[in-house]
Structure formats: structure tokens, C-alpha cells
Protein backbone atom coordinates (compact mmCIF):
# COMPACT_ATOMS: atom_id res chain seq x y z
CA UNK A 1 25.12 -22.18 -82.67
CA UNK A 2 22.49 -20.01 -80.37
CA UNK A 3 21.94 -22.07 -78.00
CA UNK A 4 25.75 -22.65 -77.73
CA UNK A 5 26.50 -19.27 -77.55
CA UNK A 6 23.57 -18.89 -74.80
CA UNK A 7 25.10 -21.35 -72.57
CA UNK A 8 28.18 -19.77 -72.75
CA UNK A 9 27.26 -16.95 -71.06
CA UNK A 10 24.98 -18.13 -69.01
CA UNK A 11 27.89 -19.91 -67.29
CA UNK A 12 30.23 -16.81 -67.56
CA UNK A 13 27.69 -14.71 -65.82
CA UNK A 14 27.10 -17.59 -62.97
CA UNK A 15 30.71 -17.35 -62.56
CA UNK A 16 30.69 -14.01 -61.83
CA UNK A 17 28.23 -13.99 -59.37
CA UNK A 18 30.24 -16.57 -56.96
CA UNK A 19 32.81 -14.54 -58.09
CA UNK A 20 31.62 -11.63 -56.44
CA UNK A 21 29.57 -12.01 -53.34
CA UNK A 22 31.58 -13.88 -50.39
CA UNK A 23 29.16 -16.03 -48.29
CA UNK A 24 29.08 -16.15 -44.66
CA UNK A 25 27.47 -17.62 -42.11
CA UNK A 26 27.44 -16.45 -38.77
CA UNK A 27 26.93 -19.88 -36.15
CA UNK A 28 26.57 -19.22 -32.25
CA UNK A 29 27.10 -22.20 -30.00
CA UNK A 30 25.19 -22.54 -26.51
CA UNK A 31 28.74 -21.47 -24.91
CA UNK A 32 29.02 -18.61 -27.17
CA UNK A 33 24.98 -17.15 -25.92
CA UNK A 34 26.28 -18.11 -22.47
CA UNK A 35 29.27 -16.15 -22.49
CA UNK A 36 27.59 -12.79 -23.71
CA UNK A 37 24.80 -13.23 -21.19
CA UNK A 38 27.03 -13.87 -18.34
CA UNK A 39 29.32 -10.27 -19.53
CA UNK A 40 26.28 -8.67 -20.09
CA UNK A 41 24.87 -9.53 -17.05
CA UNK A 42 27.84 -8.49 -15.37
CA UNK A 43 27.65 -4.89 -17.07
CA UNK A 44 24.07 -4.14 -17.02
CA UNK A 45 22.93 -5.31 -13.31
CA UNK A 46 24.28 -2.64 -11.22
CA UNK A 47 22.35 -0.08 -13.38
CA UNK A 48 18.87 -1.98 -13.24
CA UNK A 49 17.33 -1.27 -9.47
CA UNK A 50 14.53 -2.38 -7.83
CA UNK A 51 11.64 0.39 -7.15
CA UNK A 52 10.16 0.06 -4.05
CA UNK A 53 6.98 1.58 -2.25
CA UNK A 54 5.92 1.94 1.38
CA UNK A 55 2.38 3.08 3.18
CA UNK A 56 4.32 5.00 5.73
CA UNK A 57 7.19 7.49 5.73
CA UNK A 58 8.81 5.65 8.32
CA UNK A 59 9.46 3.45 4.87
CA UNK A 60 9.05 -0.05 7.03
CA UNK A 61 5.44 -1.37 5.45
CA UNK A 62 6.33 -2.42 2.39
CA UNK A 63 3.49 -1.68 -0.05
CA UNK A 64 4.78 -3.27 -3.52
CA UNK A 65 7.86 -2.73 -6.27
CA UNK A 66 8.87 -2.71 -9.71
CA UNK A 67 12.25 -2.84 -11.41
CA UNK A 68 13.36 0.21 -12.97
CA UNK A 69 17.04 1.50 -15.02
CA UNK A 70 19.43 4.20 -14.23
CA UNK A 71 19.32 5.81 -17.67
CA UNK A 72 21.14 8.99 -16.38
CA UNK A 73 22.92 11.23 -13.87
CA UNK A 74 23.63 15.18 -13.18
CA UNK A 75 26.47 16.59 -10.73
CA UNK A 76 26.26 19.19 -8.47
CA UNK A 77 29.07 19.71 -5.97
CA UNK A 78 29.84 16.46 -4.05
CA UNK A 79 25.95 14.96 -5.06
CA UNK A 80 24.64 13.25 -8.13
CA UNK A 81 21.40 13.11 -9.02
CA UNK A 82 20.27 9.68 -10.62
CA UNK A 83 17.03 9.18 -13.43
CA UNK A 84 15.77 6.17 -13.06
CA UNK A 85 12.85 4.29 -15.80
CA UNK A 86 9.86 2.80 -14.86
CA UNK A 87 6.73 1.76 -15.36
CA UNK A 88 3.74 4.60 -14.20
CA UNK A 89 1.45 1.66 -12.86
CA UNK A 90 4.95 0.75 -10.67
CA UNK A 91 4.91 4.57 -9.26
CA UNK A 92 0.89 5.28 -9.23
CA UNK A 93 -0.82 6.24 -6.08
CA UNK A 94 2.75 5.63 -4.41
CA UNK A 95 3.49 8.24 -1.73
CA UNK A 96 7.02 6.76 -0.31
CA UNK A 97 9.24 4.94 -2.74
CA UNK A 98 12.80 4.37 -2.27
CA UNK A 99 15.89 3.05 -4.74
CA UNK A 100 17.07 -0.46 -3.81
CA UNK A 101 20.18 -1.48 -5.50
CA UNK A 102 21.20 -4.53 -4.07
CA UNK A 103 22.83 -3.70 -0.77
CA UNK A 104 21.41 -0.25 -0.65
CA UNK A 105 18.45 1.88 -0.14
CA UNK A 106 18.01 5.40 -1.50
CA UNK A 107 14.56 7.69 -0.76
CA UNK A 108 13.00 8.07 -4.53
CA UNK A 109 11.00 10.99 -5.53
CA UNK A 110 8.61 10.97 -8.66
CA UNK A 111 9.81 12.83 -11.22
CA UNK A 112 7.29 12.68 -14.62
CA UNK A 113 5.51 10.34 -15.55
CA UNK A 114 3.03 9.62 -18.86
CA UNK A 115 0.11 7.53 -17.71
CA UNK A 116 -1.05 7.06 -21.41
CA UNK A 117 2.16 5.21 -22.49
CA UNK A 118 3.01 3.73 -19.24
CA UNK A 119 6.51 5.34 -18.03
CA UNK A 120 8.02 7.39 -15.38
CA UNK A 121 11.55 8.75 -14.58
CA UNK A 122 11.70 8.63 -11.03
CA UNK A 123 15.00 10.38 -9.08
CA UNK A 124 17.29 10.10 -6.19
CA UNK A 125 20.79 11.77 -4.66
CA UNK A 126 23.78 10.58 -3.59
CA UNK A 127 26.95 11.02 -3.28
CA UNK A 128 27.74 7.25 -4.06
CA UNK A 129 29.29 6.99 -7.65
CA UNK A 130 27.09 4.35 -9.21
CA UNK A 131 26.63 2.91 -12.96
CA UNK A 132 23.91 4.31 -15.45
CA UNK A 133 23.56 3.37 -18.97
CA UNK A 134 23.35 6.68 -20.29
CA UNK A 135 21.28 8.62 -23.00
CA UNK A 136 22.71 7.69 -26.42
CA UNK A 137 19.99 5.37 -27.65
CA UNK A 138 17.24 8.54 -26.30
CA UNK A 139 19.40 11.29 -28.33
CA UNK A 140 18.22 9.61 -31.57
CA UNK A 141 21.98 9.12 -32.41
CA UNK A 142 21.27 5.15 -32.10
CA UNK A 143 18.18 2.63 -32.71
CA UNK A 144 17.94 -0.93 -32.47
CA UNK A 145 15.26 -2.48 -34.38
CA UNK A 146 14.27 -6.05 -32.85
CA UNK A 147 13.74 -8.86 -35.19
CA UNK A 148 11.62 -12.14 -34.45
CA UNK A 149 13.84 -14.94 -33.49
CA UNK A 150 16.89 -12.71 -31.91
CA UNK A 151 18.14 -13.13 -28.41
CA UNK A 152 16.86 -10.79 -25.91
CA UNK A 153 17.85 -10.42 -21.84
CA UNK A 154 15.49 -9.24 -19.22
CA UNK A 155 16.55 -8.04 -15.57
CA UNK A 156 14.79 -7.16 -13.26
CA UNK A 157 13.33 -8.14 -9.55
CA UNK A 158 10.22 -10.29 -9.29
CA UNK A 159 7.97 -11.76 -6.85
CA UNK A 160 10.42 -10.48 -4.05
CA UNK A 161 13.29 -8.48 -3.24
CA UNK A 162 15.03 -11.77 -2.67
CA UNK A 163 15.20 -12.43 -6.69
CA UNK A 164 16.75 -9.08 -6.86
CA UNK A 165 17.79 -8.07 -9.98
CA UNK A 166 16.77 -12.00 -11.80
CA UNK A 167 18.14 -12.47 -15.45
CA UNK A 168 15.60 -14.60 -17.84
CA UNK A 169 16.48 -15.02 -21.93
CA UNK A 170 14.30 -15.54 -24.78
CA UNK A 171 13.42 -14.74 -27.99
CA UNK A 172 11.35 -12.31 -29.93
CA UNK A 173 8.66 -13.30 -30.86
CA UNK A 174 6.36 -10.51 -32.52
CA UNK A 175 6.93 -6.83 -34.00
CA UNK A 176 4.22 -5.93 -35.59
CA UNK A 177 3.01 -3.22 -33.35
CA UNK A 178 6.19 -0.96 -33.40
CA UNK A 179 5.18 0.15 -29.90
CA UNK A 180 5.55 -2.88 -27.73
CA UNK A 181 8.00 -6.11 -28.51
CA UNK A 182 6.74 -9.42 -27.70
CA UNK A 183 8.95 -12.01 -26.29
CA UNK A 184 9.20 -15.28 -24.15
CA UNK A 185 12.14 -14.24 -21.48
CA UNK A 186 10.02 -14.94 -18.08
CA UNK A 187 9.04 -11.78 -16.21
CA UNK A 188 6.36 -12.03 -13.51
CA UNK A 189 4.72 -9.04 -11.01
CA UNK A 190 7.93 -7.27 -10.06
CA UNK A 191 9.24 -7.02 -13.32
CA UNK A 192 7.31 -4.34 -14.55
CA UNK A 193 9.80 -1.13 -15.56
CA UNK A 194 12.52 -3.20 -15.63
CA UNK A 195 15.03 -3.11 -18.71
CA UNK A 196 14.90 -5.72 -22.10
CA UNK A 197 18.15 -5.58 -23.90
CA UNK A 198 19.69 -8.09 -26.97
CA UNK A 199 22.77 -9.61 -26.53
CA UNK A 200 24.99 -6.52 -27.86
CA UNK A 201 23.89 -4.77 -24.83
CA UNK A 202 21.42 -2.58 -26.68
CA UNK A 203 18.59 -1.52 -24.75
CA UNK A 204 15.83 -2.61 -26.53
CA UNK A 205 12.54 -1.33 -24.19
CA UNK A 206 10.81 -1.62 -20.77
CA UNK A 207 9.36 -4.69 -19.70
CA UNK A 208 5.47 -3.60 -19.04
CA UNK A 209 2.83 -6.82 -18.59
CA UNK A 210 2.08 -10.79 -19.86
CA UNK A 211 -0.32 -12.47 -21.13
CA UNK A 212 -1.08 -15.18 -18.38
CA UNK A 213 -4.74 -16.68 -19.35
CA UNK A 214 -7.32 -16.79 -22.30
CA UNK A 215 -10.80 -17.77 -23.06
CA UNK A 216 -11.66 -20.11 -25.11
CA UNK A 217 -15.23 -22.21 -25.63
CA UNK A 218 -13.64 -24.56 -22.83
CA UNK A 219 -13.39 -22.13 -20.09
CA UNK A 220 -10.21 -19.83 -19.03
CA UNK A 221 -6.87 -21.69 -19.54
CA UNK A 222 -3.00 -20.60 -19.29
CA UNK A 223 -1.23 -19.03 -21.12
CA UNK A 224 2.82 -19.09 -20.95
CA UNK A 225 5.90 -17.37 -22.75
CA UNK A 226 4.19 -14.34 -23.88
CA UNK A 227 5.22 -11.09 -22.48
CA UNK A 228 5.07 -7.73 -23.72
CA UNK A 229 7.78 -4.78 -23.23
CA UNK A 230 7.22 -0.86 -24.53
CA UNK A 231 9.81 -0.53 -27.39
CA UNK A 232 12.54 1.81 -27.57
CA UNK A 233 10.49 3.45 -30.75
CA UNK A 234 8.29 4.97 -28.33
CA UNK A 235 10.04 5.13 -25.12
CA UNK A 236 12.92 7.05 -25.95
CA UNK A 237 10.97 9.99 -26.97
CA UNK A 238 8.07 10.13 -24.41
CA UNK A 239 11.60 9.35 -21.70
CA UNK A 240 13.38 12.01 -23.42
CA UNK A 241 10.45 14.89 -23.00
CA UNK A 242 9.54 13.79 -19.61
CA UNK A 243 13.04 14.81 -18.77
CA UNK A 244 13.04 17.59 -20.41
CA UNK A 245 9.67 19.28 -19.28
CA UNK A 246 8.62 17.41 -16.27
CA UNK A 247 5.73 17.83 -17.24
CA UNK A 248 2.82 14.66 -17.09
CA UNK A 249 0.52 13.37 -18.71
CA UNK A 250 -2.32 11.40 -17.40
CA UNK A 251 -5.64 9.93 -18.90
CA UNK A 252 -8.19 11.32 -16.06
CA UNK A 253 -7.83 13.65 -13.84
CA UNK A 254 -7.39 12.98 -10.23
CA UNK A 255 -6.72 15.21 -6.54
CA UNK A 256 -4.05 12.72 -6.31
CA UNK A 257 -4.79 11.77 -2.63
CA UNK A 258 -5.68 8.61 -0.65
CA UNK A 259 -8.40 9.17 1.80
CA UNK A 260 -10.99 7.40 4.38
CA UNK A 261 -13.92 7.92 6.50
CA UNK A 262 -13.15 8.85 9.65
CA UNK A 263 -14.48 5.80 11.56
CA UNK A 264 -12.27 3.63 9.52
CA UNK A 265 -9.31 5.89 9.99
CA UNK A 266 -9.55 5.81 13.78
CA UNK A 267 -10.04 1.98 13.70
CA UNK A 268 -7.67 0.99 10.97
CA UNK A 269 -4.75 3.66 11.46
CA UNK A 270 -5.31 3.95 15.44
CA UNK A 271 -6.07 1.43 16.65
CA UNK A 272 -9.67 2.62 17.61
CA UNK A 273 -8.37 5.56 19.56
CA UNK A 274 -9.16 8.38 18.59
CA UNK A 275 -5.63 10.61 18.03
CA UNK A 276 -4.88 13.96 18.81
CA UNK A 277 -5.60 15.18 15.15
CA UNK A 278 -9.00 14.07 15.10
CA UNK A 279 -11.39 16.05 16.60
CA UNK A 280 -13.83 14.90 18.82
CA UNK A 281 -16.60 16.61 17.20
CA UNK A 282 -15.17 15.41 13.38
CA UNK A 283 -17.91 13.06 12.47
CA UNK A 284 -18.33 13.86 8.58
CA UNK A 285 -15.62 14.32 6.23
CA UNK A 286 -12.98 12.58 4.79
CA UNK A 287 -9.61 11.62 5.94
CA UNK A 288 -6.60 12.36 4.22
CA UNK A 289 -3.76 9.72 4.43
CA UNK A 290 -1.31 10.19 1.74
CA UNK A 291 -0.45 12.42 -0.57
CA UNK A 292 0.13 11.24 -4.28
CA UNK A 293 2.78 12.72 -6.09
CA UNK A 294 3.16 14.60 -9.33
CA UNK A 295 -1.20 14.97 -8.63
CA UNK A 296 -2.38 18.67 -7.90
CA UNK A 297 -2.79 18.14 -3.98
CA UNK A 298 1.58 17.88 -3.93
CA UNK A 299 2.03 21.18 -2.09
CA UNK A 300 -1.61 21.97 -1.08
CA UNK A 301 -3.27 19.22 0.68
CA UNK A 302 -1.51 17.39 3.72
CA UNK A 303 -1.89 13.90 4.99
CA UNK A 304 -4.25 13.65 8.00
CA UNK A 305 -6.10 16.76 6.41
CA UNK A 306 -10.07 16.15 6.57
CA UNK A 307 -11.97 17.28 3.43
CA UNK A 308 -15.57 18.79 4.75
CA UNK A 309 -16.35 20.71 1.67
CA UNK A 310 -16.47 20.63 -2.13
CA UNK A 311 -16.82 24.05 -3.96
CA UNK A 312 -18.93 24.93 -0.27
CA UNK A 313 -21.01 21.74 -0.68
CA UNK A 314 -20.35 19.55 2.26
CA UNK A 315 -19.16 16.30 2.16
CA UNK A 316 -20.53 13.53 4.64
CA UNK A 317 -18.05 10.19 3.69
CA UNK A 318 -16.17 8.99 1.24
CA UNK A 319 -18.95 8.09 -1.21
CA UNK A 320 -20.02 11.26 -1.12
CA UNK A 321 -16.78 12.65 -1.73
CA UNK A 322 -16.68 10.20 -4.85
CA UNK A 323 -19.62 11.68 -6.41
CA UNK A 324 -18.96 15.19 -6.10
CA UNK A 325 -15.68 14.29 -7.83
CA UNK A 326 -17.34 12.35 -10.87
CA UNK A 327 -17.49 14.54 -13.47
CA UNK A 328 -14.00 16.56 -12.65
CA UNK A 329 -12.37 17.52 -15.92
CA UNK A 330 -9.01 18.88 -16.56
CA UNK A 331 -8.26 22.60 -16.30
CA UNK A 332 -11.28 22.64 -13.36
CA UNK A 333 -10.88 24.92 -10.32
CA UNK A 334 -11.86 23.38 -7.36
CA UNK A 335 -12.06 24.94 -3.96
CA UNK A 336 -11.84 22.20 -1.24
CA UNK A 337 -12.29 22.75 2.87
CA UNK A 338 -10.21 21.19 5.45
CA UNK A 339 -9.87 20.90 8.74
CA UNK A 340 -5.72 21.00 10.04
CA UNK A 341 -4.47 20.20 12.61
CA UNK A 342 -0.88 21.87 13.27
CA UNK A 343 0.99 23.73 15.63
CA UNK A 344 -1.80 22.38 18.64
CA UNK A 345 -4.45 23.89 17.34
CA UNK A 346 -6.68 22.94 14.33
CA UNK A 347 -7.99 25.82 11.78
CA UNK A 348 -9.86 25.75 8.50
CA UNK A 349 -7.82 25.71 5.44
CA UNK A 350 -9.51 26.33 1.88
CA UNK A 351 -7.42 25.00 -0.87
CA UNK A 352 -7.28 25.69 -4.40
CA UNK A 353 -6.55 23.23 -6.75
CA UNK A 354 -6.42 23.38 -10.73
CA UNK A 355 -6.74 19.93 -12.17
């Protein structure tokens, strides 16, 4: 009689649980990815851009570039002001940059940046209306949480400006580490900065670096499919104060110049002639050529200054320079002499800068 009565409900209760819960099982077909990476595509590309760097301000030697998204805009009158995310190796020791978009250029000025986490906002103007994604998911209104297995979309320009703004899909493959999101969709050099997004259209983070070899007791072999991006879980907060403070942060501290000897200068700039900002008698020292930005020399130092002293030691070449420059730490006052050359005439400049 127990067991009978046991059995009964036992199958009452199992009848109320089907009863209950409605099952469903979401199935995507290759033509349904297809179709939400083509709209998506469609949507997102005119707000990824590639960034691009030059050696001169005449912007025609084309040094390297990274990818980069239009997160954001402001007004003023007839001009906007664009943000755009990057990478901070895509932006570091770059004096020129400019905005390519596909059919247009746009001079680029750095913004912030945070060295330690690998991200910059980088800006430009124009009156040109032009897409951005816009700052929900940084507000903390909305996060995404990846999941291994889901779809995820990269764009962004690699190799070459020719593969501007190149879509690649894969999957996610790792979370662990709730800073960076490991996935297969192919990004190469040129891809760095550029946006990963899933196939809602969520922006998920900033493609950053792969894995391409390992060791192993056989020698160095290849590695493929593994690429890493800085998640949103980070970015959007580290994004969200560099826009708020432009203010940097860095891991050492630098002048934030590029610089030569003299000798090399004259033969590698001039063409072994000597030019008019060079004096004759300028045998020690060290030649300025650009200016890096968001560094303490923006605003003091200018290219084709020559450094002759540190804190009224003098400096001979560029090793020398090097060493006296060793052991800088940040908050340091240093007191640097140059020789300028402006208006016809050349002077000695001392400049003060606070690292």
C-alpha cells in the first residue's frame, strides 16, 4: 500500500514539473550567423577607423597604424569633436597621427592614454557628421559578460590600409582572467585598438595582441587562433576616467622626445648637409626630432632643439644623454639646455620639466 501510494506521487509531482517549465531551444543556422554579421557589419564599420602615424608633419612617411572606435562626440558651433579608442602601444612615441575612415583623412591629436592597461582616446574635428557608437556600455548602465563558445566579430585594419576596416568571426574561447577575452577571430599587426563585439552588436572589448609561437622541448613552433582583446570589465572604466581627467598614466617616466646625435641627424635627415639650424660649431649634444605627445617636453621642448646640458652637466651624444636619464623618477625636476634656432638667430633656452 506504501509503495503504491509512493508511486503515486512520484508521478503527480513529475507531472507537474513538465507541467510547469516550457522548454526551448534556441537553433542558429549558418544563414542565420551570416545575416547578423553582414547587418552588423553594415552598422558598426563606419564607426571603427584606422589610426595612422607619420615621421613627418608633412604626414606623407607613413610610420605604422592601428584600428581604433569612435566611442563618442561633443558639438560646438558648426564642429564636432570625435573620441576615438585605441591601443597606447598604437599611439606611443607617435608625433603625427591622423583619422582614416575609409575615404577620408582627419589630423588626430592624443588625448589620454593609460600605458599600464594599454588604451588611449585619441581626438579629431570636423564638421563632417559621422557615426560613433556612443557611451552606454561606459556609463555602467549596460555590461555584456562573454561566455566560451559565443560568436564574436572583430573589425579592424591589418597588415595595410588596403584591408581597411577587415571583418574576421570566431569564438570565445577563454574568460578566466576577467580582464582580457580570448578568442580565435583572426587579427594580425594592424588590428591592435580595434573593436570585438558579439553578434547583438554589444561591444565586448579592444582587440590588444596574439599568441603567434611557443616553446616547447622541440624548438619554437606556431601557434594559431589565439588572440587576446582587453574586456569591457576593465576598459570601460579606465576609457571612462581618461575622458574625464585627461589625465595619464604611464609605467616609467620618460621626456617624451625622439632624438639623435648630430652626425647622424645631418646624414640621415639632410642628406649630409649640414642645414641652417645646425650650427657649425654644434659638435656635442643631442638632436631633437620629434616631440612625443601627452610626455612633459609637449609645450617645452621643440623638434630640431639640441640638448647640451642635463641639470648643468653636459651632454656629449646620445649615450650619454641615456645615462644621465637612467635613474629619472616621477615627480623629478629636471633643468635641460638647448640650443634654438628661431627667428635667424639661435639662443640658449633652459627648460624645466617635471616628470
Amino acid at each position: 500500500m506504501k509503495k503504491w501510494i509512493m508511486l503515486t506521487l512520484l508521478t503527480l509531482f513529475s507531472f507537474t514539473l513538465t507541467g510547469c517549465f516550457e522548454r526551448q531551444t534556441t537553433v542558429y543556422t549558418l544563414e542565420d550567423v551570416q545575416s547578423q554579421v553582414t547587418e552588423l557589419y553594415e552598422k558598426l564599420s563606419p564607426m571603427t577607423v584606422a589610426v595612422v602615424s607619420y615621421d613627418t608633419t608633412e604626414y606623407t612617411i607613413k610610420a605604422g597604424h592601428g584600428s581604433g572606435l569612435i566611442y563618442d562626440r561633443t558639438e560646438s558651433g558648426i564642429m564636432y569633436t570625435y573620441y576615438v579608442i585605441t591601443n597606447y602601444h598604437v599611439i606611443e612615441s607617435q608625433a603625427y597621427m591622423r583619422i582614416f575612415t575609409g575615404n577620408k583623412y582627419y589630423i588626430a591629436t592624443a588625448y589620454a592614454a593609460n600605458e599600464v592597461e594599454d588604451l588611449a582616446i585619441v581626438t579629431f574635428s570636423t564638421m563632417d557628421d559621422l557615426a560613433y557608437y556612443g557611451v552606454e556600455q561606459f556609463n555602467g548602465t549596460k555590461v555584456v559578460e562573454p561566455i566560451v563558445g559565443s560568436f564574436v566579430i572583430a573589425i579592424g585594419t591589418p597588415l595595410d590600409l588596403e584591408f581597411f576596416n577587415t571583418a574576421t568571426i570566431g569564438i570565445v574561447g577563454r574568460t578566466r582572467n576577467s580582464k582580457i577575452i580570448q578568442h580565435d577571430a583572426a587579427i594580425n599587426p594592424g588590428n591592435s585598438g580595434g573593436p570585438l563585439f558579439d553578434l547583438s552588436g554589444n561591444l565586448l572589448g579592444f582587440n590588444t595582441w596574439k599568441r603567434t609561437t611557443t616553446n616547447t622541448s622541440d624548438g619554437e613552433i606556431a601557434v594559431d587562433g589565439i588572440g587576446f582583446a582587453i574586456s569591457m570589465d576593465i576598459a570601460k572604466d579606465i576609457v571612462t576616467n581618461l575622458r574625464n581627467t585627461q589625465e595619464s598614466v604611464f609605467i616609467s617616466p620618460k621626456i617624451g622626445v625622439t632624438v639623435m646625435n648630430i652626425s647622424d641627424a645631418i646624414t640621415n635627415l639632410y642628406g649630409g648637409v649640414r642645414p641652417t639650424h645646425i650650427e657649425e660649431t654644434q659638435t656635442t649634444g643631442v638632436y631633437v626630432n620629434t616631440i612625443i605627445p601627452l610626455r612633459p617636453a609637449v609645450g617645452k621642448l621643440k623638434a630640431q632643439d639640441i640638448i647640451t646640458q642635463v641639470n648643468g652637466e653636459a651632454v656629449e651624444n646620445l649615450i650619454d644623454l641615456s645615462t644621465k636619464l637612467s635613474n629619472m623618477q616621477f615627480g623629478q625636476t629636471l633643468t635641460l639646455t638647448v640650443r634654438r634656432y628661431q627667428s635667424g638667430a639661435f639662443t640658449t633656452q633652459t627648460i624645466i620639466l617635471v616628470l
